[in-house]
Protein backbone atom coordinates (compact mmCIF):
# COMPACT_ATOMS: atom_id res chain seq x y z
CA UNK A 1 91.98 85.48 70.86
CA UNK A 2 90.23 85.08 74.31
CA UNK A 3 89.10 88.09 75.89
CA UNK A 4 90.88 88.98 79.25
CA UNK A 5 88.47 89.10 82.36
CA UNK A 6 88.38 92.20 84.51
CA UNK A 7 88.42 91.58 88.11
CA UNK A 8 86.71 92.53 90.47
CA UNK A 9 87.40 95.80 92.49
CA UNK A 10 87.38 97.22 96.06
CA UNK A 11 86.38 95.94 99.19
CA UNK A 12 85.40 92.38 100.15
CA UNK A 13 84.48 92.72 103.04
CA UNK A 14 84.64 95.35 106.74
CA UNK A 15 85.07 94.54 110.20
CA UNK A 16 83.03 97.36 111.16
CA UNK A 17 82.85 96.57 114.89
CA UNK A 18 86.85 96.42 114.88
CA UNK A 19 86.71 100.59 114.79
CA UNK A 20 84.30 100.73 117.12
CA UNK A 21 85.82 98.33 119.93
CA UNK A 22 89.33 99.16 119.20
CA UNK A 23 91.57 102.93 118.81
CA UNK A 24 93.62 101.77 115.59
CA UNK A 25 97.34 102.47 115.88
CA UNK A 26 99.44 101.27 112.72
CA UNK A 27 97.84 99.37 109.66
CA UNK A 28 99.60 96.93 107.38
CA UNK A 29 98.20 95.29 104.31
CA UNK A 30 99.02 91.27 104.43
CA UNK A 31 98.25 88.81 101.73
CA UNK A 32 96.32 85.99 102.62
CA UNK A 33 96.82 82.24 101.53
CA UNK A 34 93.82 80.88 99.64
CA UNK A 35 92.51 77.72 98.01
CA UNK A 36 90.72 77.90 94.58
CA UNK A 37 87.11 77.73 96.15
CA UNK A 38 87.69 80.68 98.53
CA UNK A 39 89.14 82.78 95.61
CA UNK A 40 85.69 81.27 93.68
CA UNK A 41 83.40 82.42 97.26
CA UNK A 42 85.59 85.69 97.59
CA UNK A 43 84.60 86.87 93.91
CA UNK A 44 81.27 86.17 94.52
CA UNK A 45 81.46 88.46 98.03
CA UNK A 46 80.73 85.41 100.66
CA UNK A 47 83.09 86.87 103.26
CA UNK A 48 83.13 87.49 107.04
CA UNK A 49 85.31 89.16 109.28
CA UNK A 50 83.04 90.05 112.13
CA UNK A 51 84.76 88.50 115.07
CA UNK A 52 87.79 87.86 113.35
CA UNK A 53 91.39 88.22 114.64
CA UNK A 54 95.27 88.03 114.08
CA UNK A 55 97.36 85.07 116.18
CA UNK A 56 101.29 85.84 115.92
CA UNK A 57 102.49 82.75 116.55
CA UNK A 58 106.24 80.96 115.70
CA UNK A 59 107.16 84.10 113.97
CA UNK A 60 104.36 83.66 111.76
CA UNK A 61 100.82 85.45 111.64
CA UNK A 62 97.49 83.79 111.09
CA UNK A 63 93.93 84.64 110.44
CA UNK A 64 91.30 83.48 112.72
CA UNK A 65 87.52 83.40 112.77
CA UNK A 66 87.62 84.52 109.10
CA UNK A 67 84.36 82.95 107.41
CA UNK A 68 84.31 82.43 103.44
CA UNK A 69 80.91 80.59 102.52
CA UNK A 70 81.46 77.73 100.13
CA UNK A 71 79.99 78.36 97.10
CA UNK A 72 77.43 74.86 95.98
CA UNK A 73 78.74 75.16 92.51
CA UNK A 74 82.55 75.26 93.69
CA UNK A 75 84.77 71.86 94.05
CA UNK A 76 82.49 69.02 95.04
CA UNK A 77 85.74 66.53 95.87
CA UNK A 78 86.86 69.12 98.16
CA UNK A 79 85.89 69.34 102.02
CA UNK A 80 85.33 73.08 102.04
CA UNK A 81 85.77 74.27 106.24
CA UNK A 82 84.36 77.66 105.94
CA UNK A 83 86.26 78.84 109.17
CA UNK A 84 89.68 77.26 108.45
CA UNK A 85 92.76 79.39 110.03
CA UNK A 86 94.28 81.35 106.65
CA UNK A 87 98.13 82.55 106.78
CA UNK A 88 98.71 86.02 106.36
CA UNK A 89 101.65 86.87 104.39
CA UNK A 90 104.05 89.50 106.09
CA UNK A 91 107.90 90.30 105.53
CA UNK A 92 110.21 89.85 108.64
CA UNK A 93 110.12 93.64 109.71
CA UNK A 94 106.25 93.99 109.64
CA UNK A 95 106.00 91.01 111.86
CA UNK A 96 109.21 91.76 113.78
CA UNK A 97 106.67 95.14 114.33
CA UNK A 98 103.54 92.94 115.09
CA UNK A 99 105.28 90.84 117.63
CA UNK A 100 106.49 93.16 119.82
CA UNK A 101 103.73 95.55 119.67
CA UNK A 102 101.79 92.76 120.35
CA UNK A 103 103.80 92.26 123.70
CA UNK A 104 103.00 95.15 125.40
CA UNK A 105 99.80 95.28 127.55
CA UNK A 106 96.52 96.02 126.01
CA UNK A 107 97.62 95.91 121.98
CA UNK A 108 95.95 93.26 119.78
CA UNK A 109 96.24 92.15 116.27
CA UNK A 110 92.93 92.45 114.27
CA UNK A 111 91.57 91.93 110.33
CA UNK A 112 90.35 95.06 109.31
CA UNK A 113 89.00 94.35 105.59
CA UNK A 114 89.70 92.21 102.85
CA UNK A 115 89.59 93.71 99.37
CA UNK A 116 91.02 92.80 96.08
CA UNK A 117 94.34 94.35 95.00
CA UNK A 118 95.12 93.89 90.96
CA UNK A 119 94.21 90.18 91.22
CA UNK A 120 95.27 89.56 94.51
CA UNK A 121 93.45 89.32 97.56
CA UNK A 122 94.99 91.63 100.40
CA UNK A 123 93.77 91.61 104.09
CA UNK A 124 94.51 94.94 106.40
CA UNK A 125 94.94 94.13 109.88
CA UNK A 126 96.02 96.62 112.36
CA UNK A 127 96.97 97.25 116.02
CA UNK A 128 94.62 97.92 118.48
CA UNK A 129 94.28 99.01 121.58
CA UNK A 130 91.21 97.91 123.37
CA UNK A 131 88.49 101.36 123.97
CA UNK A 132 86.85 101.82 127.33
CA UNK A 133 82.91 101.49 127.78
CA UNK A 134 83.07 105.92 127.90
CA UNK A 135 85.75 106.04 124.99
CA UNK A 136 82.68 103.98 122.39
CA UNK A 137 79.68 106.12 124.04
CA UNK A 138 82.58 109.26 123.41
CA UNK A 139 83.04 108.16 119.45
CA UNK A 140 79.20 107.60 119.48
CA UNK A 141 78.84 111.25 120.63
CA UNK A 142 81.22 112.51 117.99
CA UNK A 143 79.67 110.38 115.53
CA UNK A 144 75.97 111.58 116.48
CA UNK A 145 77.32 115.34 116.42
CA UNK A 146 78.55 115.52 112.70
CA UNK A 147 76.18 113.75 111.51
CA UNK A 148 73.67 116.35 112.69
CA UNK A 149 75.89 119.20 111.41
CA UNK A 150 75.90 117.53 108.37
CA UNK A 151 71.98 117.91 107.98
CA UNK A 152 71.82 121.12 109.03
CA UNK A 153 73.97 122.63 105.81
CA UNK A 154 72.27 120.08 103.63
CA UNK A 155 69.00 121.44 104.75
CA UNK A 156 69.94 125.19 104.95
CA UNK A 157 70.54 125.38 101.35
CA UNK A 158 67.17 123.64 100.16
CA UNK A 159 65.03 126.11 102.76
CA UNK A 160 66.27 129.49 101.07
């Protein structure tokens, strides 16, 4: 009897600057559409998402500016296209949601993270609303602040 293979677990990959240009209002977890070589890449971690977005379009949603490096050992008599636009899977009511959020001035739809799920590979997108220059130096501050707390109970105990 064949042994069963575990799969891989957690994150795939961040948007990290997502957080920082955006305040995050609602998240939803989407499948994504794949083809055997970017499941291949996607096990291997070759994955993207700086710069990447959601386009809500004919009542569907698609991911854009996603990057998945072909792996050399993968399919050679396929033409991998490492930025190729990937459909999210969504039910009616989440994209009924994303639509008309999506409406309204200053809300976007962005790719958070991709990470594995069981064997599946799940994207979280979420809506945005674009931050100010003074709301990122703000979240800097904040940022800078508790980090320093931090250091100063790490170090208190380890002086006495």
């Amino acid at each position: 009897m064949a042994k069963q293979k575990k799969h891989p677990s957690g994150t795939i990959a961040l948007n990290k600057k997502a957080l920082h240009d955006y305040f995050i209002e609602q998240k939803f977890e989407a499948g994504v559409a794949l083809a055997g070589w970017e499941v291949k890449s996607l096990r291997a971690g070759k994955a993207q998402l700086v710069d990447s977005y959601v386009l809500l379009k004919d009542g569907e949603a698609w991911l854009l500016g996603c990057h998945i490096t072909p792996l050399t050992t993968a399919s050679t008599h396929v033409i991998a296209d490492p930025t190729r636009t990937r459909k999210l899977l969504l039910n009616q009511r989440e994209l009924g949601k994303l639509f008309g959020a999506v409406q309204q001035k200053g809300y976007a739809c962005i790719a958070l993270s991709l990470y594995w799920k069981k064997h599946l590979v799940k994207c979280e997108i979420a809506l945005g609303k674009g931050k100010k220059e003074y709301d990122k130096r703000d979240t800097e501050r904040v940022r800078d602040s508790n980090r320093e707390m931090q250091r100063a109970i790490r170090s208190k105990g380890k002086d006495e």
